[in-house]
Protein backbone atom coordinates (compact mmCIF):
# COMPACT_ATOMS: atom_id res chain seq x y z
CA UNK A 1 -39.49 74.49 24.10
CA UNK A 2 -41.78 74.87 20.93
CA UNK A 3 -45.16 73.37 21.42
CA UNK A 4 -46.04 70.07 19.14
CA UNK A 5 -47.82 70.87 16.12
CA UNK A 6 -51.86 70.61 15.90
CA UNK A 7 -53.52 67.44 14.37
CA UNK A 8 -57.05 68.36 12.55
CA UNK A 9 -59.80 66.68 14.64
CA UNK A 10 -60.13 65.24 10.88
CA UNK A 11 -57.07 63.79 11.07
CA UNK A 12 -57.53 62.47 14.29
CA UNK A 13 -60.95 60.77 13.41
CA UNK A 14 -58.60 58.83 10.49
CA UNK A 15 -56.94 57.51 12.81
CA UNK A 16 -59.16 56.45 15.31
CA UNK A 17 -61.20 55.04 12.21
CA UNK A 18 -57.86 52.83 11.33
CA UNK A 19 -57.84 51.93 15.22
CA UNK A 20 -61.30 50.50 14.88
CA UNK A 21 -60.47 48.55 11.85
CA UNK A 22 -58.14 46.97 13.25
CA UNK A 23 -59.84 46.81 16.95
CA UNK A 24 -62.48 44.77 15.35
CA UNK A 25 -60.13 42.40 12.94
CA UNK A 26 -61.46 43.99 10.20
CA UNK A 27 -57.89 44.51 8.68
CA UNK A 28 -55.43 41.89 9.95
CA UNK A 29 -52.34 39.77 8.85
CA UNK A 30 -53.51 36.10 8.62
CA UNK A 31 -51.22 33.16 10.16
CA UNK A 32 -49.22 32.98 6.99
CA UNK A 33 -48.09 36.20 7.38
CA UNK A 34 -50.87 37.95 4.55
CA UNK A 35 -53.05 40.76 4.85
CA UNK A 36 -56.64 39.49 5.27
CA UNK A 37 -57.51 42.03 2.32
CA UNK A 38 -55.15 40.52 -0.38
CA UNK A 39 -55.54 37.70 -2.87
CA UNK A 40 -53.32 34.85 -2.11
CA UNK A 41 -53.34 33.80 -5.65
CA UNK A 42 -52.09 37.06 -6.67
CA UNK A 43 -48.55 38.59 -5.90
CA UNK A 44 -49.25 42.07 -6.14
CA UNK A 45 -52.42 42.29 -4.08
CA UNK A 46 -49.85 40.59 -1.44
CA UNK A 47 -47.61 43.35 -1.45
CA UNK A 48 -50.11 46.17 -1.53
CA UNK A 49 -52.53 44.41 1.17
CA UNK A 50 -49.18 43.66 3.25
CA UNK A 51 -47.61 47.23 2.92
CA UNK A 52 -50.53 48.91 3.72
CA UNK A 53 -51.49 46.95 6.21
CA UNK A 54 -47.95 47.40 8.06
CA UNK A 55 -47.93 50.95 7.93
CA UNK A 56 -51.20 50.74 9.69
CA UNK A 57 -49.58 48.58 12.24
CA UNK A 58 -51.44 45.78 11.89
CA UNK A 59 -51.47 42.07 13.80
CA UNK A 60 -51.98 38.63 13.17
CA UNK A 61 -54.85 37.27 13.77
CA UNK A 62 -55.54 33.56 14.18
CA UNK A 63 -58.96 32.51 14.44
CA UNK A 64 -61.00 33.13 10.64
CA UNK A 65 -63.51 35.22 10.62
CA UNK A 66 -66.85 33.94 7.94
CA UNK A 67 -66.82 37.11 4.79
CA UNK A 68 -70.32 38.00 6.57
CA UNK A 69 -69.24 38.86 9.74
CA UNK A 70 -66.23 40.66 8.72
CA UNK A 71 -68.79 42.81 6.16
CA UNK A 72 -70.82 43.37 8.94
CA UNK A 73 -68.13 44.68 11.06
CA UNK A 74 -66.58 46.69 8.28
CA UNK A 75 -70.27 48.18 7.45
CA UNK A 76 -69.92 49.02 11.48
CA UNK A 77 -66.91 50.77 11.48
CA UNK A 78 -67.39 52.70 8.31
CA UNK A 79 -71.08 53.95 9.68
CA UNK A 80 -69.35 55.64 12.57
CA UNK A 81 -66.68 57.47 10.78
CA UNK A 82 -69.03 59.20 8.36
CA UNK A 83 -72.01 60.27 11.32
CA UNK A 84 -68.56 61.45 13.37
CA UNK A 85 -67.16 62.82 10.99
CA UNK A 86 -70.38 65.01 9.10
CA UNK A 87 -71.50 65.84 12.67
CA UNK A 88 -68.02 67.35 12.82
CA UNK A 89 -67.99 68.83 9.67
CA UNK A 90 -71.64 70.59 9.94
CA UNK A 91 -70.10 74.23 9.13
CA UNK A 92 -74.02 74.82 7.79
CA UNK A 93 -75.70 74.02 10.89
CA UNK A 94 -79.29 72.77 10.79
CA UNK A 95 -78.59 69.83 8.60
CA UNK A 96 -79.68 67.02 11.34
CA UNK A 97 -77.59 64.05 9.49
CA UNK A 98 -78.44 60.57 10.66
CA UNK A 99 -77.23 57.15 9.57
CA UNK A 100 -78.90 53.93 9.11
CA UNK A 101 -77.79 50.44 8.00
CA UNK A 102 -79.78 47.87 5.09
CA UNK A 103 -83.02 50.19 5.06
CA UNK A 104 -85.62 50.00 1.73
CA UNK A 105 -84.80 53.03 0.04
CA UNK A 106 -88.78 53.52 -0.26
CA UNK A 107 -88.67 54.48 3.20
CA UNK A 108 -87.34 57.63 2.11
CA UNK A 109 -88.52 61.05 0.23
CA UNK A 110 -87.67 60.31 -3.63
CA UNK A 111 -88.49 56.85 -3.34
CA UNK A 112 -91.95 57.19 -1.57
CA UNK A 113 -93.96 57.15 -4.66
CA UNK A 114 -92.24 53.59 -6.36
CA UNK A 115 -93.05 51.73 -2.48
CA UNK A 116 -95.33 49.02 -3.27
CA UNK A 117 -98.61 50.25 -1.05
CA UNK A 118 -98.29 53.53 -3.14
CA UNK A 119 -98.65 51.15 -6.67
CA UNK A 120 -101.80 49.34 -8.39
CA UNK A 121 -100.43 45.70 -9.13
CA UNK A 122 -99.80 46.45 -12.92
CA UNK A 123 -97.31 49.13 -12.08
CA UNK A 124 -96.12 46.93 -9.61
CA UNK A 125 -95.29 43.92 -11.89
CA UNK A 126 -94.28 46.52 -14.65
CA UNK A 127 -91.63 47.74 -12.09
CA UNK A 128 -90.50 44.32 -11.44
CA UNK A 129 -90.15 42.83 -14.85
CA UNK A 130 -88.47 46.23 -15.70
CA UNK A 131 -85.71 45.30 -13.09
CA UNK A 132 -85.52 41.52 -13.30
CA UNK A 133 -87.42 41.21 -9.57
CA UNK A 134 -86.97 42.62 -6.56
CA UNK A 135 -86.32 46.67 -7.42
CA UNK A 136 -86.23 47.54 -3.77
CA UNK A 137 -82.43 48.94 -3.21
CA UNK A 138 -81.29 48.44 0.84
CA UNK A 139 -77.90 50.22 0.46
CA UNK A 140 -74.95 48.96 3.34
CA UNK A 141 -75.29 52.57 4.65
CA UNK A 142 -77.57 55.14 4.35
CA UNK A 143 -77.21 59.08 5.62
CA UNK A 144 -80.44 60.39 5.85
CA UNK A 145 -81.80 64.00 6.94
CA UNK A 146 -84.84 65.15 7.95
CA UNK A 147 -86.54 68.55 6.77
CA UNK A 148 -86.42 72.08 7.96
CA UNK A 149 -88.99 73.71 9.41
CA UNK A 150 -90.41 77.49 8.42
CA UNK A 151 -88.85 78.56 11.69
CA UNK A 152 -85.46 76.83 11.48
CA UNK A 153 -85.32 78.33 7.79
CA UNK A 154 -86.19 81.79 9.30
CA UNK A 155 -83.50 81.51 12.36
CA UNK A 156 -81.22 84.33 10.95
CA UNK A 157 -84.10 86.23 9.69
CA UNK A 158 -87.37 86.38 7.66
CA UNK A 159 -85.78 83.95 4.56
CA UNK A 160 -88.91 82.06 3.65
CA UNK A 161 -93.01 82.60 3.98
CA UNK A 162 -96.20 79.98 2.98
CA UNK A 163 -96.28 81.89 -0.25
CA UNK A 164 -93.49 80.59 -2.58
CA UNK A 165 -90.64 77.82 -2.28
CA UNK A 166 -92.52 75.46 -0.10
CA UNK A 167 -92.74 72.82 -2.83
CA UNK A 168 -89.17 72.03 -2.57
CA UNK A 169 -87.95 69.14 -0.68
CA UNK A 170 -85.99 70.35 2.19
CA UNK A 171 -89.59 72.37 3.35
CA UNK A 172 -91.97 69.33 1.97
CA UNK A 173 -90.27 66.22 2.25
CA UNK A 174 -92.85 63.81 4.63
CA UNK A 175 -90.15 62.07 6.21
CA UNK A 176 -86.73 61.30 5.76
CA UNK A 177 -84.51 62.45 2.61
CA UNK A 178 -81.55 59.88 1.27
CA UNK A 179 -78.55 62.43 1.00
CA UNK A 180 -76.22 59.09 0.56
CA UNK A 181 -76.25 55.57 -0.55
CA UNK A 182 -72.62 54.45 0.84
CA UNK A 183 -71.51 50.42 -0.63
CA UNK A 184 -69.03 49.06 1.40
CA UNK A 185 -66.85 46.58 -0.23
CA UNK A 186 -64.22 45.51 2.10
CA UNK A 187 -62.42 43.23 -1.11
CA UNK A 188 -63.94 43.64 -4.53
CA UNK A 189 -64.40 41.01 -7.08
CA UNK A 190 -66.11 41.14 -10.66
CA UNK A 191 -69.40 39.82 -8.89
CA UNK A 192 -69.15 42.36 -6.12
CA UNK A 193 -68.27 44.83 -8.14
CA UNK A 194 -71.58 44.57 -10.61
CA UNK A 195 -73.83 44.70 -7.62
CA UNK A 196 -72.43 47.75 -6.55
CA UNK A 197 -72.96 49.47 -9.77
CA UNK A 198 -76.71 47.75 -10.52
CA UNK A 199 -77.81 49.52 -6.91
CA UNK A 200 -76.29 52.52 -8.16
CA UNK A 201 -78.29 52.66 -11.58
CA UNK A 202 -81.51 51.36 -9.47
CA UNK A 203 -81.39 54.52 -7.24
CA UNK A 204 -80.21 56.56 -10.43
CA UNK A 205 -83.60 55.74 -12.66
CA UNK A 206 -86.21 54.92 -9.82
CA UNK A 207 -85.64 58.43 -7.57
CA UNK A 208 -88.23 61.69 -7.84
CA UNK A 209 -86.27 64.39 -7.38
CA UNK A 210 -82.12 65.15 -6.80
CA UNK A 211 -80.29 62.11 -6.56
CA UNK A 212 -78.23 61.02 -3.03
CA UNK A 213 -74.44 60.98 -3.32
CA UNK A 214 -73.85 57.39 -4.60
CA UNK A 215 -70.59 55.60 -3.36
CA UNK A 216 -68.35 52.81 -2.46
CA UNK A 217 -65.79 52.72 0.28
CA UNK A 218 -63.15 49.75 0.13
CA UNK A 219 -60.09 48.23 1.88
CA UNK A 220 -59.47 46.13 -1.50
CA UNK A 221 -55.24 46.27 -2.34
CA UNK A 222 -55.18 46.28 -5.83
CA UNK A 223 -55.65 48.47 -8.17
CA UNK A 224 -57.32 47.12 -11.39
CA UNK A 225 -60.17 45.93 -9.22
CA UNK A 226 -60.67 48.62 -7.21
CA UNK A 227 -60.83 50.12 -11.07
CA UNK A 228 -63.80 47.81 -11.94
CA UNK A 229 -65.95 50.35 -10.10
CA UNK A 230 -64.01 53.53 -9.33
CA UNK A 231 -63.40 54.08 -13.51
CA UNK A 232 -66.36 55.18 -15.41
CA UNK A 233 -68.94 57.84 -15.14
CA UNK A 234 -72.57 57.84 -14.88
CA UNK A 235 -73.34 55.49 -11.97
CA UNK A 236 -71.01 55.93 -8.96
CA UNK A 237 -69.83 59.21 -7.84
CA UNK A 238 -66.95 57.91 -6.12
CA UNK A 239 -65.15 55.10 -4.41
CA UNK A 240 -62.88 56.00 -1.44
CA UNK A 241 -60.04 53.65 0.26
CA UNK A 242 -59.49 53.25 3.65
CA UNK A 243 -56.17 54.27 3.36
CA UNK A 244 -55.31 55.30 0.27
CA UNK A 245 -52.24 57.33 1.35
CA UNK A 246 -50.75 54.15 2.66
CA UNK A 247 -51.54 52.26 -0.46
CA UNK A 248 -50.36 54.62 -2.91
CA UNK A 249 -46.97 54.49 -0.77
CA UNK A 250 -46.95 50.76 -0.61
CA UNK A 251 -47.23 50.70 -4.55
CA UNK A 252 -44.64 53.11 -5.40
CA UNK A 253 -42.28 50.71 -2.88
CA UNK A 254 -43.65 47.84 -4.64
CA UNK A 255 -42.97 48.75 -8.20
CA UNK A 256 -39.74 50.13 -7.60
CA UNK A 257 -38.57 47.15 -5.87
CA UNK A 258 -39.66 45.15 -8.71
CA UNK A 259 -37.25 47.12 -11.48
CA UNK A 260 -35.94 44.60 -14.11
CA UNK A 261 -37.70 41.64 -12.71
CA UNK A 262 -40.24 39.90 -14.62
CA UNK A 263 -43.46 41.48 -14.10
CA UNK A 264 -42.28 44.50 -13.44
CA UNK A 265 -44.59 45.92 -16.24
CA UNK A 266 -47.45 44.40 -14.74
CA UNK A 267 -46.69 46.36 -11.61
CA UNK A 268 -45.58 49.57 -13.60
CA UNK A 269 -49.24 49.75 -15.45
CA UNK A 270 -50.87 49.28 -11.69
CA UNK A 271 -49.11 52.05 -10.53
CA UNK A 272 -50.22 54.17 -13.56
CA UNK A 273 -53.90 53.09 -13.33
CA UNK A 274 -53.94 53.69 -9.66
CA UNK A 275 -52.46 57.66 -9.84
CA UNK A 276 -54.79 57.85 -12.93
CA UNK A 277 -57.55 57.16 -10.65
CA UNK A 278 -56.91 59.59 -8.15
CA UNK A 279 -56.03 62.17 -10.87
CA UNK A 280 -59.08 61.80 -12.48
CA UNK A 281 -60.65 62.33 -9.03
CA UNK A 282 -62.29 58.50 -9.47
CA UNK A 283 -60.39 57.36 -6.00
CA UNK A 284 -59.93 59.21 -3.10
CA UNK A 285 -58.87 58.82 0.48
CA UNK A 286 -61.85 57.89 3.81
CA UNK A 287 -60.93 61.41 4.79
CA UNK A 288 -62.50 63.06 1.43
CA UNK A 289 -65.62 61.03 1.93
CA UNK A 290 -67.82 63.30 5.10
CA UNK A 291 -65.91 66.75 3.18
CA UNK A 292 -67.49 65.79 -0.07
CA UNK A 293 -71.20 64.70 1.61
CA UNK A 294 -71.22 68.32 3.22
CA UNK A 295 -72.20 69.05 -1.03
């Protein structure tokens, strides 16, 4: 009898990620018979949020939950997937990755200098008008690590002394250093979709120093407004679905159902935008995100 095939401990973490989606209601069919995800209003984002949510094996659930707490609890579920996950995925070693939730990002290396005790008042009010108010960013999720020590730096031999490279952040950082500012976005509208994008610039302009992976995770069904902030460059480096396998399945079922039925072009250019997206390396699956924070 042949033994049953190995499942990655990646793979496995998926999956227990899904589980705790759907442990906590964060994904769930409502008592109509709709995923919580999907627009009502809006027949596609039915079908996507429905077929997706299926293959997941998801239930009904009754009671409504307020958009807050189910944020919260998607914020929750998320944070534990990516410090699993990258303290899986530490191939490097020595990289001490922590995660905190909704902390000032002047708590951290490259921001230290803009925190308000390190301004005089007219570079404080200069920094304020400058960003229309409050400039402090306090992303959903933040991965933080801490610096290395001479002697952790030396551990496979004499790499570094006190005479040269000890300017550079991983040896001089006092404190903390934001490797990642991760938005979490469990359904995206225009409104939603701006904020995510103004943090992003915000951490862009006001950091000293290399900038922290920027991104958005999302369990939003349909394509053109997951687009409003996986397309375009310069801000974002990426926003990464749930369970994008399972959606990009659900659409293909969904537009080939829908052959020589009116909309079906509708549903033909949603399909095309959504493999453009992942072509283009815009969209990618939960399981990408802790590979491409090991960068």
């Amino acid at each position: 009898m042949s033994e049953p095939p190995l499942i990655a401990q990646l793979t496995e973490e998926r999956r227990r990620f899904h589980a705790e989606l759907l442990k906590s209601n964060v994904l769930h069919f409502r008592d109509n018979g709709n995923a919580n995800v999907a627009d009502g209003s809006n027949t596609t984002s039915i079908a996507l949020g429905n077929g997706y949510l299926n293959a997941l094996k998801a239930e009904v659930w009754l009671e409504k939950i307020a958009p807050q707490t189910g944020g919260s609890k998607f914020e929750v579920v998320v944070e534990d997937f990516v410090l699993r996950t990258l303290e899986l995925l530490d191939i490097f070693g020595g990289r001490s990755f922590s995660t905190r939730r909704r902390k000032d990002i002047t708590d951290y290396h490259q921001y230290r200098p803009i925190a308000p005790e390190n301004l005089t008042l007219p570079e404080l009010d200069a920094l304020r008008h400058a960003f229309g108010g409050d400039y402090v960013v306090t992303p959903d999720i933040l991965v933080e690590r801490r610096a290395l020590s001479r002697e952790e730096l030396n551990a496979k031999g004499l790499v570094v002394d006190d005479a040269y490279g000890d300017l550079s952040t991983i040896r001089a950082a006092k404190g903390l250093i934001l490797h990642a500012s991760i938005s979490c976005k469990q359904t995206i509208r225009s409104d939603r979709s701006q904020n995510s994008r103004l943090e992003a610039l915000n951490l862009l302009r006001m950091r000293t120093g290399r900038a922290p992976h920027i991104v958005v995770v999302t369990s939003e069904p349909l394509p053109s407004r997951i687009g409003s902030v996986a397309i375009g460059t310069g801000d974002l480096d990426c926003t990464y679905h749930v369970a994008l396998t399972e959606l990009r399945a659900a659409m293909a079922e969904h537009e080939k159902s829908g052959e020589g039925q009116p909309g079906h072009k509708a549903r033909a250019k949603q399909k095309r935008d959504l493999e453009l997206m992942v072509k283009n390396g815009r969209l990618k699956d939960i399981a990408d995100l802790p590979l491409d924070l090991l960068l």
